[in-house]
Structures are given as C-alpha cells and as structure tokens.
N, C-alpha and C. Protein backbone atom coordinates (compact mmCIF):
# COMPACT_ATOMS: atom_id res chain seq x y z
N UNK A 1 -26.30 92.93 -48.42
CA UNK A 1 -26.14 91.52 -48.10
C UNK A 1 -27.50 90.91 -47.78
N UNK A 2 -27.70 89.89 -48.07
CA UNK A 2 -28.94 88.98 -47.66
C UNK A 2 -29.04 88.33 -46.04
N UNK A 3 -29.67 89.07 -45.44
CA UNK A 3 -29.86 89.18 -43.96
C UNK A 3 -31.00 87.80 -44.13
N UNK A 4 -31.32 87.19 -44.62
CA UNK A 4 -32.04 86.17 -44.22
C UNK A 4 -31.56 85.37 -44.76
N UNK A 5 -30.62 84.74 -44.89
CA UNK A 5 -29.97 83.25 -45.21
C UNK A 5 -30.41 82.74 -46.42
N UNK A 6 -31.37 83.35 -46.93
CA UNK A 6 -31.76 82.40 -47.91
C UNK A 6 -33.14 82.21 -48.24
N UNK A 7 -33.90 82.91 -47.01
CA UNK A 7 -35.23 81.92 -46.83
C UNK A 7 -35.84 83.11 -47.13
N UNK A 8 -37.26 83.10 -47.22
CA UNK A 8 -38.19 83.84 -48.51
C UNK A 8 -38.67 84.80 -47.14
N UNK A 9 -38.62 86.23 -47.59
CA UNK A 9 -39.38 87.38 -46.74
C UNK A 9 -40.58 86.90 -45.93
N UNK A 10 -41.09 87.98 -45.54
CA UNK A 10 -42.03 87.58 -44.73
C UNK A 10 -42.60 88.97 -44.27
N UNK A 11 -43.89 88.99 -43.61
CA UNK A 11 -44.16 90.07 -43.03
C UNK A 11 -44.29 90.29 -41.48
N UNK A 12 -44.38 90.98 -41.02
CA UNK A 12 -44.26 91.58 -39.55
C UNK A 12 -45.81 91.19 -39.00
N UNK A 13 -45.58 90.52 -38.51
CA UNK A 13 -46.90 90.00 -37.32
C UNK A 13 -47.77 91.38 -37.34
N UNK A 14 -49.47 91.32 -36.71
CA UNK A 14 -49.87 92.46 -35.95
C UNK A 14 -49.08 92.76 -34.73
N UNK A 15 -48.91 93.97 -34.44
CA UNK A 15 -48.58 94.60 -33.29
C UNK A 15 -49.60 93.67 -32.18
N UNK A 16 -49.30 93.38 -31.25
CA UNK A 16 -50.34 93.00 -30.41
C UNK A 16 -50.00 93.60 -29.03
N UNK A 17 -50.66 93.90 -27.77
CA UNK A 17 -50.30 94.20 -26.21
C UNK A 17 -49.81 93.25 -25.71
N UNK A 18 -48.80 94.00 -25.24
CA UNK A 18 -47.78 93.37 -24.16
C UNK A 18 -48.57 92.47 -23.00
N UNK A 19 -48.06 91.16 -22.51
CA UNK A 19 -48.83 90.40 -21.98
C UNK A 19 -47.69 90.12 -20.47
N UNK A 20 -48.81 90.41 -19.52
CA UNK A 20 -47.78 90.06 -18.11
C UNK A 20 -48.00 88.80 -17.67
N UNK A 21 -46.86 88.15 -17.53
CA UNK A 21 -46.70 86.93 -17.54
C UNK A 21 -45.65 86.74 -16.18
N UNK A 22 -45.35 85.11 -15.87
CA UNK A 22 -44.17 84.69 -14.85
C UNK A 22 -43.28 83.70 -15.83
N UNK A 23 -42.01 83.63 -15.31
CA UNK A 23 -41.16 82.68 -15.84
C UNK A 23 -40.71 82.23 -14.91
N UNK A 24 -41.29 80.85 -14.54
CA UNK A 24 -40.50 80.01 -13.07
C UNK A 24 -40.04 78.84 -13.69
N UNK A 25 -38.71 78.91 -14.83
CA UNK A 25 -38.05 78.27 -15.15
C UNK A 25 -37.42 76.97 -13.90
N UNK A 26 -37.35 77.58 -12.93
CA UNK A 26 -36.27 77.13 -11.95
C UNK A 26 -37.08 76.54 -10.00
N UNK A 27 -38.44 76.90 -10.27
CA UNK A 27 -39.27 76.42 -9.37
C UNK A 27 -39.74 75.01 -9.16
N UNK A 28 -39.13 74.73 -7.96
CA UNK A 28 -39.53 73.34 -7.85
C UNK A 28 -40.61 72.81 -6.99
N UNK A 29 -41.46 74.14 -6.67
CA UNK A 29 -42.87 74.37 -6.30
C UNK A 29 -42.97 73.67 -4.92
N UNK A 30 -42.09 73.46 -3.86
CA UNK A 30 -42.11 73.13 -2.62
C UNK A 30 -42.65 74.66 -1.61
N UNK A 31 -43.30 74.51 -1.10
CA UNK A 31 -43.84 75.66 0.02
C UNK A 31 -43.99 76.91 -0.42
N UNK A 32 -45.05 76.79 -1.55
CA UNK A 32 -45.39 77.94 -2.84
C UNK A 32 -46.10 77.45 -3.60
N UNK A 33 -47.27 78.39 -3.89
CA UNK A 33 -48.28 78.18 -4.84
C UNK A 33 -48.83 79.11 -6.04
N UNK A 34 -49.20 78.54 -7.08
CA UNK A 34 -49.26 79.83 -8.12
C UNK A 34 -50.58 80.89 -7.68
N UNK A 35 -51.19 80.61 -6.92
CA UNK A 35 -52.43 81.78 -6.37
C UNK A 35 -51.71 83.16 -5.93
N UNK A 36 -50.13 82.77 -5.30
CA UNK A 36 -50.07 84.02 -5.17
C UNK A 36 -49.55 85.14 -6.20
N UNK A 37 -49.12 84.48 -7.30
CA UNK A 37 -49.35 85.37 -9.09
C UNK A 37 -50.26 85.30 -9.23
N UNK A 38 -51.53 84.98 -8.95
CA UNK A 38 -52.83 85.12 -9.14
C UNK A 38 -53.34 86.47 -8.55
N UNK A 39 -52.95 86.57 -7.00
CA UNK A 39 -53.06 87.62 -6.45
C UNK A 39 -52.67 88.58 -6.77
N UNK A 40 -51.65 88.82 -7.17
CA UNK A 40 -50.84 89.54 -7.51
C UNK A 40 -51.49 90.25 -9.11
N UNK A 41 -52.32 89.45 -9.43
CA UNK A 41 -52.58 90.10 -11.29
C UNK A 41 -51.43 89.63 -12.67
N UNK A 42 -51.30 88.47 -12.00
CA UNK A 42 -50.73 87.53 -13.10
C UNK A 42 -51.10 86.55 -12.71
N UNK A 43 -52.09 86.25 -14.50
CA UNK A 43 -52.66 85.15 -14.63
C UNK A 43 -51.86 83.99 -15.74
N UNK A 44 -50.98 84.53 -15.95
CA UNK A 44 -50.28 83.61 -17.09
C UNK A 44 -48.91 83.02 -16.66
N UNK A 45 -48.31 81.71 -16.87
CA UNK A 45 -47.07 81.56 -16.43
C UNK A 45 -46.68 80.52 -17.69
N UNK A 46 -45.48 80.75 -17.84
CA UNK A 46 -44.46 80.05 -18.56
C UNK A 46 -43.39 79.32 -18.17
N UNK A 47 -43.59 78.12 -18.39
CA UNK A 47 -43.12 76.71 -17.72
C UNK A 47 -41.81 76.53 -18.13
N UNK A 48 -40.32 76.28 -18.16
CA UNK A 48 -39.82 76.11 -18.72
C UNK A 48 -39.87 74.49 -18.85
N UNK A 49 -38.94 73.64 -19.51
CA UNK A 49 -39.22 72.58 -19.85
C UNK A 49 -37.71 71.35 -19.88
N UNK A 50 -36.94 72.15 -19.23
CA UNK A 50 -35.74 71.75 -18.36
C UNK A 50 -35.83 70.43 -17.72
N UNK A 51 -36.63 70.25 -17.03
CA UNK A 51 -36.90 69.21 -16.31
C UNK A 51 -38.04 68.75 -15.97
N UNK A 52 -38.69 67.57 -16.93
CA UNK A 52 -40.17 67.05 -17.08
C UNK A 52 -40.68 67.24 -15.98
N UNK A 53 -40.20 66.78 -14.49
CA UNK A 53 -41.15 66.95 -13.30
C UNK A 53 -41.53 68.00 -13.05
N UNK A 54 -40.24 68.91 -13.14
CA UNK A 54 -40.67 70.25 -12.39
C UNK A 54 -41.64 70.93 -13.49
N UNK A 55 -41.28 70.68 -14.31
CA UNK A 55 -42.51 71.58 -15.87
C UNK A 55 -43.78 71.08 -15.48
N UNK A 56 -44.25 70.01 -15.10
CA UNK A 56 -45.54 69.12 -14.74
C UNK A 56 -46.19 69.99 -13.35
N UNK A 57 -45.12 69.75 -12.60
CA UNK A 57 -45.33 70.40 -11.43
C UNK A 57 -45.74 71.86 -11.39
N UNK A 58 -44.92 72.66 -12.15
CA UNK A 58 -45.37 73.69 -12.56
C UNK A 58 -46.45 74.16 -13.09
N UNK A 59 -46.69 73.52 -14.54
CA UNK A 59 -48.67 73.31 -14.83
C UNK A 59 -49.50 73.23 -14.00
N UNK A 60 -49.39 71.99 -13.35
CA UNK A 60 -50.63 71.60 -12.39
C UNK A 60 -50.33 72.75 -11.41
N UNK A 61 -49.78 73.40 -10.96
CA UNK A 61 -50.26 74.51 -9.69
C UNK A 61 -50.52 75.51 -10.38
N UNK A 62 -50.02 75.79 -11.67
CA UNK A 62 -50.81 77.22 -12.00
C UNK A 62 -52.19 76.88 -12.88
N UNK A 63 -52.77 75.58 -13.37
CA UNK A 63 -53.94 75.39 -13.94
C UNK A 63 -54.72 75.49 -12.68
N UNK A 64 -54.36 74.77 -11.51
CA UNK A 64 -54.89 74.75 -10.51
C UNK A 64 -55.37 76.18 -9.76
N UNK A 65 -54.54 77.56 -9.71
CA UNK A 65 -54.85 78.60 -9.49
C UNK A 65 -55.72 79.07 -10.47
N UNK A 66 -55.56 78.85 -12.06
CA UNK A 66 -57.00 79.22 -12.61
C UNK A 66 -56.28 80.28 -13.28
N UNK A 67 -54.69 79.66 -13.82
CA UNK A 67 -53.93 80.60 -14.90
C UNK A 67 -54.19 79.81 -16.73
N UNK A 68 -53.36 80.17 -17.14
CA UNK A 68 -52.97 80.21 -18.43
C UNK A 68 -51.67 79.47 -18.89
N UNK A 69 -51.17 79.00 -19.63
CA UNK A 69 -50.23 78.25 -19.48
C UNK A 69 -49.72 78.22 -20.85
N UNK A 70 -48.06 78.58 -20.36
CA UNK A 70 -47.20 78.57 -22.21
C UNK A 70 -45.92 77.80 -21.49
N UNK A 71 -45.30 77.14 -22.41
CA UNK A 71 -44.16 76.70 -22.02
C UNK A 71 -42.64 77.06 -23.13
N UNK A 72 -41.52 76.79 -22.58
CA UNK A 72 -40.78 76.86 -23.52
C UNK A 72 -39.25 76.14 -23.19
N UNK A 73 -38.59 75.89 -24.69
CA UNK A 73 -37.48 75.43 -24.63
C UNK A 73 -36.31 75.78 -24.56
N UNK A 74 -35.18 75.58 -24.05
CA UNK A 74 -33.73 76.76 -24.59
C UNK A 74 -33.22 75.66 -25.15
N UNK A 75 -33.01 76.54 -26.42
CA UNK A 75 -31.98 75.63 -27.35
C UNK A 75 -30.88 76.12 -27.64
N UNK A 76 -29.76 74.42 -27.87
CA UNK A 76 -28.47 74.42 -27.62
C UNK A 76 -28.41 73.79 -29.10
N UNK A 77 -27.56 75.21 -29.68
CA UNK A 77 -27.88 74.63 -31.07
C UNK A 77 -26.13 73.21 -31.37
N UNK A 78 -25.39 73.32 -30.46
CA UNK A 78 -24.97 72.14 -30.60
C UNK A 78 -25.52 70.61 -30.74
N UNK A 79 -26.87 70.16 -30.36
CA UNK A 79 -27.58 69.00 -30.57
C UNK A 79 -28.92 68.99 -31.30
N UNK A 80 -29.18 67.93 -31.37
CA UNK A 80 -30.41 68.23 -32.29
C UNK A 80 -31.67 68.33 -31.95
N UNK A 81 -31.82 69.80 -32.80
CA UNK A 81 -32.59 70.67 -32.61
C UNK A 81 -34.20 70.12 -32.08
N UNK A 82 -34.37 69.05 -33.64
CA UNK A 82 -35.97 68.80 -33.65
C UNK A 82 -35.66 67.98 -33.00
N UNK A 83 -34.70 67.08 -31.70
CA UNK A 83 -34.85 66.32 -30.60
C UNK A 83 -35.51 67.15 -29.33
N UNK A 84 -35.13 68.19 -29.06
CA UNK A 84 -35.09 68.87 -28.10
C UNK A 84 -36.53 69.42 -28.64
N UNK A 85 -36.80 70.08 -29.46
CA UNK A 85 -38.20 70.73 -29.36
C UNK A 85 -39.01 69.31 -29.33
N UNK A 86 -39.05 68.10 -29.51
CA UNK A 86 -39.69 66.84 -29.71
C UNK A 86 -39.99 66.64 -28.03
N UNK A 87 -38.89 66.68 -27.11
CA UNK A 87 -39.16 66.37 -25.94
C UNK A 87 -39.54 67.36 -24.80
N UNK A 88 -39.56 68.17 -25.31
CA UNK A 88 -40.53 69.68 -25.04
C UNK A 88 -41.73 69.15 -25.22
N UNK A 89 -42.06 68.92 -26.61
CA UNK A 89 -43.40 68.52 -26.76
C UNK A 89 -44.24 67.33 -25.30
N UNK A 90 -43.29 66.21 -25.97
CA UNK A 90 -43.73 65.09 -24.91
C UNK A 90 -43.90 65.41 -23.63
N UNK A 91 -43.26 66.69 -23.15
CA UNK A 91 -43.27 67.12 -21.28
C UNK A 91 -44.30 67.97 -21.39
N UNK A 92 -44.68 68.18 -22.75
CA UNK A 92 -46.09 69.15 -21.89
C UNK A 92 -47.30 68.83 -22.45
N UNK A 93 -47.22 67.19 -23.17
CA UNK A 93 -48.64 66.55 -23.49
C UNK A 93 -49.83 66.54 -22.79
N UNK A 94 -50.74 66.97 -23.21
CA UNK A 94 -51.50 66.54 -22.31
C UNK A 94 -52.16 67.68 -21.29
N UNK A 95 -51.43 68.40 -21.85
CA UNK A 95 -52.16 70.21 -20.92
C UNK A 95 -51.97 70.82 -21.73
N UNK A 96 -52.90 71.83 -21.30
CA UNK A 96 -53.35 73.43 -22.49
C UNK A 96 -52.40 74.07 -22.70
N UNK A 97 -51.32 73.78 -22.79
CA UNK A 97 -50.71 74.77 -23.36
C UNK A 97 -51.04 75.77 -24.74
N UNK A 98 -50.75 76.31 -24.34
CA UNK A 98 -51.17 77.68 -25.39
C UNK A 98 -50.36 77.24 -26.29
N UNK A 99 -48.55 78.02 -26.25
CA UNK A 99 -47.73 78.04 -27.37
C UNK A 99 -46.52 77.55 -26.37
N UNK A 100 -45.48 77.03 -27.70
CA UNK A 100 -44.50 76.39 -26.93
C UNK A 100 -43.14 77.68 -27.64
N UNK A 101 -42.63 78.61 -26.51
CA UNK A 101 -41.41 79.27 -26.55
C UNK A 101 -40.05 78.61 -27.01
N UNK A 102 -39.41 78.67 -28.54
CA UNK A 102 -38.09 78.69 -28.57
C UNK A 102 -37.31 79.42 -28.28
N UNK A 103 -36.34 79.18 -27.35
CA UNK A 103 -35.42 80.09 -26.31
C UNK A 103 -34.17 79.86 -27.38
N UNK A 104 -33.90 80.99 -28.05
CA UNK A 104 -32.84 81.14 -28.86
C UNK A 104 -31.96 82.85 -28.22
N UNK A 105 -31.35 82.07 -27.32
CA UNK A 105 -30.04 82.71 -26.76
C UNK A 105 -29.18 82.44 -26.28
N UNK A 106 -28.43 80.65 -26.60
CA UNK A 106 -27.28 80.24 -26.52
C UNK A 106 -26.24 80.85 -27.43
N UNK A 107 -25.45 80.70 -27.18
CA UNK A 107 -24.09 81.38 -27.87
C UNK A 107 -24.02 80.38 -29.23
N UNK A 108 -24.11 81.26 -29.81
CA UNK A 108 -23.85 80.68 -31.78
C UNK A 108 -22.65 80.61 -32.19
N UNK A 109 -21.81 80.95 -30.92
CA UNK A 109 -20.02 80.88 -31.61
C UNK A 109 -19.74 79.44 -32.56
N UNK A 110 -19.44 79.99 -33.70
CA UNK A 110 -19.13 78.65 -34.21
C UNK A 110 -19.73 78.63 -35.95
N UNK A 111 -20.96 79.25 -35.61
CA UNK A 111 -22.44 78.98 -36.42
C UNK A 111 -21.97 80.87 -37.54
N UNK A 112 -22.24 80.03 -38.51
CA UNK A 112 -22.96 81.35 -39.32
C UNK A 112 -24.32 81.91 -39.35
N UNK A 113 -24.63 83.03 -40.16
CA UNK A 113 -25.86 83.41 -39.74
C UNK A 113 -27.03 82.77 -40.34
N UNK A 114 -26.11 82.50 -41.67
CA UNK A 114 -27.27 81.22 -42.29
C UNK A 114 -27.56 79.99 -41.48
N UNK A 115 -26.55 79.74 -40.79
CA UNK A 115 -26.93 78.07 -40.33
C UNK A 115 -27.61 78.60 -39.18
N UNK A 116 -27.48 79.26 -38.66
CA UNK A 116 -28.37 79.91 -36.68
C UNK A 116 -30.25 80.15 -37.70
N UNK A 117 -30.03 80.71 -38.81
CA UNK A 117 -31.07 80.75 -39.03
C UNK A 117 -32.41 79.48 -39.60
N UNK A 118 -31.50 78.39 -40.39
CA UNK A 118 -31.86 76.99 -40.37
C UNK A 118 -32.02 76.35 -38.95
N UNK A 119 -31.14 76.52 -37.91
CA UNK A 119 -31.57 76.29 -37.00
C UNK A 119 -32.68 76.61 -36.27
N UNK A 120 -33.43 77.65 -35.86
CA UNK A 120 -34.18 78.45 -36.03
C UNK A 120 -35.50 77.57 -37.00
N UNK A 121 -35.39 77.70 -38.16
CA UNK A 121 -36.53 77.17 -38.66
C UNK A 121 -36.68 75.45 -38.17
N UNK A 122 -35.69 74.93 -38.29
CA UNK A 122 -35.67 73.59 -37.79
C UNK A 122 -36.69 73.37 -36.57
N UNK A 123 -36.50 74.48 -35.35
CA UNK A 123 -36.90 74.49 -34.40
C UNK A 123 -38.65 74.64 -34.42
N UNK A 124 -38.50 75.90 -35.35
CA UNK A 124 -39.89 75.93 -35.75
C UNK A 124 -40.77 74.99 -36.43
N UNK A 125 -40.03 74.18 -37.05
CA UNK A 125 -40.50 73.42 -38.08
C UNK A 125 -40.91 71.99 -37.40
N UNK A 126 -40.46 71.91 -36.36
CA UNK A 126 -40.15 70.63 -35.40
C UNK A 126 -41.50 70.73 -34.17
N UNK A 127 -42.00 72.08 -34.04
CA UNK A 127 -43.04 71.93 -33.53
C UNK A 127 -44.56 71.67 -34.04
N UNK A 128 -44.78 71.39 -35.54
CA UNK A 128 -45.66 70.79 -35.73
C UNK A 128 -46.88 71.55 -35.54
N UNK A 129 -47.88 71.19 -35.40
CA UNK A 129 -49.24 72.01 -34.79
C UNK A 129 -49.26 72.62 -33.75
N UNK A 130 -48.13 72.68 -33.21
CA UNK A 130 -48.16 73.31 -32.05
C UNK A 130 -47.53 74.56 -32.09
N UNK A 131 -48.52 75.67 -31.73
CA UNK A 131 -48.14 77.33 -31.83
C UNK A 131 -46.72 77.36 -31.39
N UNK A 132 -46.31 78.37 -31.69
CA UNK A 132 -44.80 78.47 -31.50
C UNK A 132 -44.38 79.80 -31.79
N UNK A 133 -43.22 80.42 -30.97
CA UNK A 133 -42.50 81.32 -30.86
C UNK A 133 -41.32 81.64 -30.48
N UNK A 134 -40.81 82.77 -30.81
CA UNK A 134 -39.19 83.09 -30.48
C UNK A 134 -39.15 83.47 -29.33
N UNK A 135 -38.13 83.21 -28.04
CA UNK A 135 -37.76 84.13 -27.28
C UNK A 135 -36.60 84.38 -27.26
N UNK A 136 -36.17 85.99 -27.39
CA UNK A 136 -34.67 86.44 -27.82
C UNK A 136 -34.82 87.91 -27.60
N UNK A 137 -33.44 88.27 -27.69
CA UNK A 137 -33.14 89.34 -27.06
C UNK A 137 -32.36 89.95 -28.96
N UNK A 138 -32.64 91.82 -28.65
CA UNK A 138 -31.87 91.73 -29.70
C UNK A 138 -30.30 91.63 -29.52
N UNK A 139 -29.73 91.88 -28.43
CA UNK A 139 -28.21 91.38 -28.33
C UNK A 139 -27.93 89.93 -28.61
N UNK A 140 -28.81 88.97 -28.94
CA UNK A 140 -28.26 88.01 -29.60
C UNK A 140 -28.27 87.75 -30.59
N UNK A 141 -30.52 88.54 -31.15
CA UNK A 141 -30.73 88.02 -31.94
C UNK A 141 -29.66 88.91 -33.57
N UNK A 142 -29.25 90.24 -33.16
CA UNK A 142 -28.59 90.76 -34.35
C UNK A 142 -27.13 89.87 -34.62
N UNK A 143 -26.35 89.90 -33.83
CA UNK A 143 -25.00 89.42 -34.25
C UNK A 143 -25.12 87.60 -34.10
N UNK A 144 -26.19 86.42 -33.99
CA UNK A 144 -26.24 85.68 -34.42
C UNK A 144 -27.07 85.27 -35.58
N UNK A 145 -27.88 86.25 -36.48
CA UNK A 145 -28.53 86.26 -37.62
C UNK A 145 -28.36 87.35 -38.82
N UNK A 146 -27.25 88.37 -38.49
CA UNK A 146 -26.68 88.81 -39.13
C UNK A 146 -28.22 89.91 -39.18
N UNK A 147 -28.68 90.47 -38.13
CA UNK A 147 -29.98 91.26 -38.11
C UNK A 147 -31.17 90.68 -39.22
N UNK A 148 -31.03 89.40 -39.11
CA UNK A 148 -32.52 89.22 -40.11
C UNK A 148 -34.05 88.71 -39.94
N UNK A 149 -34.87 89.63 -40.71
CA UNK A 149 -35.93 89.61 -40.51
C UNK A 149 -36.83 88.61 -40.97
N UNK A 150 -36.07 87.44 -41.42
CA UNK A 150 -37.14 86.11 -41.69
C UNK A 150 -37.86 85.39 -41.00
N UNK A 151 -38.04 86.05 -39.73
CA UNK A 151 -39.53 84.93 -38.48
C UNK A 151 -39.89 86.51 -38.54
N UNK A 152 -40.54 86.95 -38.99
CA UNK A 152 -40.92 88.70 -38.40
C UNK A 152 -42.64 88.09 -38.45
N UNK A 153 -42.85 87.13 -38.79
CA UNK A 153 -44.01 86.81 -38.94
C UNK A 153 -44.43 85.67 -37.61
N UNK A 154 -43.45 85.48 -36.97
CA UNK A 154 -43.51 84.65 -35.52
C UNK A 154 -43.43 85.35 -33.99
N UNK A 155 -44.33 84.68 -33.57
CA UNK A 155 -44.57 85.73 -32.01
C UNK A 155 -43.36 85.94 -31.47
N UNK A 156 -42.85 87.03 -30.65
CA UNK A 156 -41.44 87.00 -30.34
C UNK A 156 -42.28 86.83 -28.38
N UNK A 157 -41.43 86.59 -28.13
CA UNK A 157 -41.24 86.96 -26.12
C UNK A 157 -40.22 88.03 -26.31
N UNK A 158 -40.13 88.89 -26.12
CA UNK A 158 -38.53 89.64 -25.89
C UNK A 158 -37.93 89.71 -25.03
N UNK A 159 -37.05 89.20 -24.53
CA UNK A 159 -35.70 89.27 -23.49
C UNK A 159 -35.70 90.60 -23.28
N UNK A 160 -36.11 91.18 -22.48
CA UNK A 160 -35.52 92.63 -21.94
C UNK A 160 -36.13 92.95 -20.56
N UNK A 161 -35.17 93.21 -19.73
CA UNK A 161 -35.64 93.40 -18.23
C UNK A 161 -35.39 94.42 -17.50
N UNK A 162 -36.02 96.00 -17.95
CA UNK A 162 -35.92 96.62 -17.98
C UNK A 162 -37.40 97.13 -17.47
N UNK A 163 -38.72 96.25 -17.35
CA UNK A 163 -40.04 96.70 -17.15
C UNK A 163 -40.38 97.73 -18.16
N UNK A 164 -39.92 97.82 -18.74
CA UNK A 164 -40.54 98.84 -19.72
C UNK A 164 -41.22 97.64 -21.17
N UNK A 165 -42.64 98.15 -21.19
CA UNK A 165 -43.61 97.19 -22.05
C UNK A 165 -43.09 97.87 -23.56
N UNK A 166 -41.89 97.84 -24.08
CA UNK A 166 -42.26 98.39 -25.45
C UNK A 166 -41.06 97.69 -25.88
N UNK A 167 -40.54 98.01 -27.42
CA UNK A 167 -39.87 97.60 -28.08
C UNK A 167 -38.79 98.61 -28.82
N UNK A 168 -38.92 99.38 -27.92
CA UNK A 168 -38.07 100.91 -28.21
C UNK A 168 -36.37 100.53 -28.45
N UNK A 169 -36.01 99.96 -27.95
CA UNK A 169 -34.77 99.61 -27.77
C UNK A 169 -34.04 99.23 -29.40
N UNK A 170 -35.37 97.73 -29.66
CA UNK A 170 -35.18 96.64 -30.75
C UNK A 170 -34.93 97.98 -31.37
N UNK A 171 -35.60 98.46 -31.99
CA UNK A 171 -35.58 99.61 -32.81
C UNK A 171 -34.54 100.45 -33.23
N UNK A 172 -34.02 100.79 -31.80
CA UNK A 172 -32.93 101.97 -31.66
C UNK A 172 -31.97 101.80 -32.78
C-alpha cells in the first residue's frame, strides 16, 4: 500500500544530537524566571503559542536569561490549518525564533491517512520561510498516517518521556 498519500518520497534528514530543551507550554511566568533552566544546563526553551501573552512572556524571560528560543503550535486538524500556523506566526514576530514546532497529536478520528497527511503538509506549507518541524509521537504518528515516511526529511521533536535520548522505540 502507498504509506504516503500520494506525495513524492523523500529522504531521511542527517541524524543530528539530541538537544535538551524546556517546554513551558502552560507558564504564566509569575514568581519564576528562566535563569533557573539556565542554571540548571538548559539553555533552550520552547514556547508554546496557545496564548499570545503568555508565548511573549515566555520569550522575553528566556531571551532575557541568555537562552535560545523555538516555539510551537498544536494543531486541531478540525479548523484551518494555515489559520492556526498563520497566528503562530504573528505571536512570535518579531523574536529569534529559531523554528516554529507543528504539534501533530490531536486525534485524527474522522481523517484518513491521506487527508492527516495533506494536513500535515498544509501546515508545513503555511509556514513559509520560517523553519519548521514535526512534533509527534509514534503512537500517533503510525495509526494517523498509515506509518508514512513522507516528512522523513523534516526535523521531528519526538514525544517520548521516558528520558532516554534515542529513537529506539520509533524503530522497534
């Protein structure tokens, strides 16, 4: 069967090292500052983009500690797509962001694997010049893409919280 919907192969990124990072999706940065992931030996944080203030808020204290900065979106592939990566964009104008994370691990009930995977490019396609990547787990990403390898050429984040830096699992 054609595990990629349709859309033309691709090849597998370089391998690159695992990068330690924070995800303070949900920080609304009252009586807390990013120095102490600084201290700690994390210099990188990832903004989510949920809510323009708090994403803002979030930047400015970790540019301010003298981090690194990626942000990202979760998408609900019920609405539209290149709306949501569009206003991602607009919430994080204006700062360094590195790359902007598509959070593809809403529930696809509904969706075939071709259309999750148009979705998917939509998303990608919607960010424009701006670096971009997957974040997904393989418990979603196999049984909502029918296991296919057509972004193998896009940075992944991997969902797995397990502390273990590898990709042993994806594999298994």
């Amino acid at each position: 069967a054609d595990n990629d919907g349709g859309l033309a192969p691709r090849t597998l990124a370089p391998t690159v090292s695992p990068r330690q990072a924070v995800d303070v999706s949900h920080w609304s940065g009252s009586g807390w500052g990013a120095g102490g992931f600084v201290d700690n030996g994390i210099t990188h944080l990832i903004a989510g983009t949920q809510n323009p203030a708090i994403t803002r808020a979030q930047l400015d204290a970790a540019l301010e500690a003298g981090m690194t900065v990626d942000a990202y979106v979760y998408l609900y592939w019920d609405y539209g797509i290149t709306a949501q990566v569009q206003n991602a964009l607009d919430t994080i104008a204006g700062y360094p962001v590195n790359r902007l994370w598509l959070d593809a691990e809403d529930s696809a009930a509904g969706y075939t694997s071709a259309q999750m995977l148009q979705k998917v490019q939509e998303a990608l396609d919607a960010c424009g010049a701006m670096p971009c990547g997957i974040y997904t787990a393989k418990w979603w990403w196999d049984p909502a893409t029918y296991y296919s390898t057509a972004f193998g050429d896009v940075p992944l984040w991997y969902a797995r919280y397990d502390f273990t830096p590898d990709f042993n699992d994806w594999y298994g």
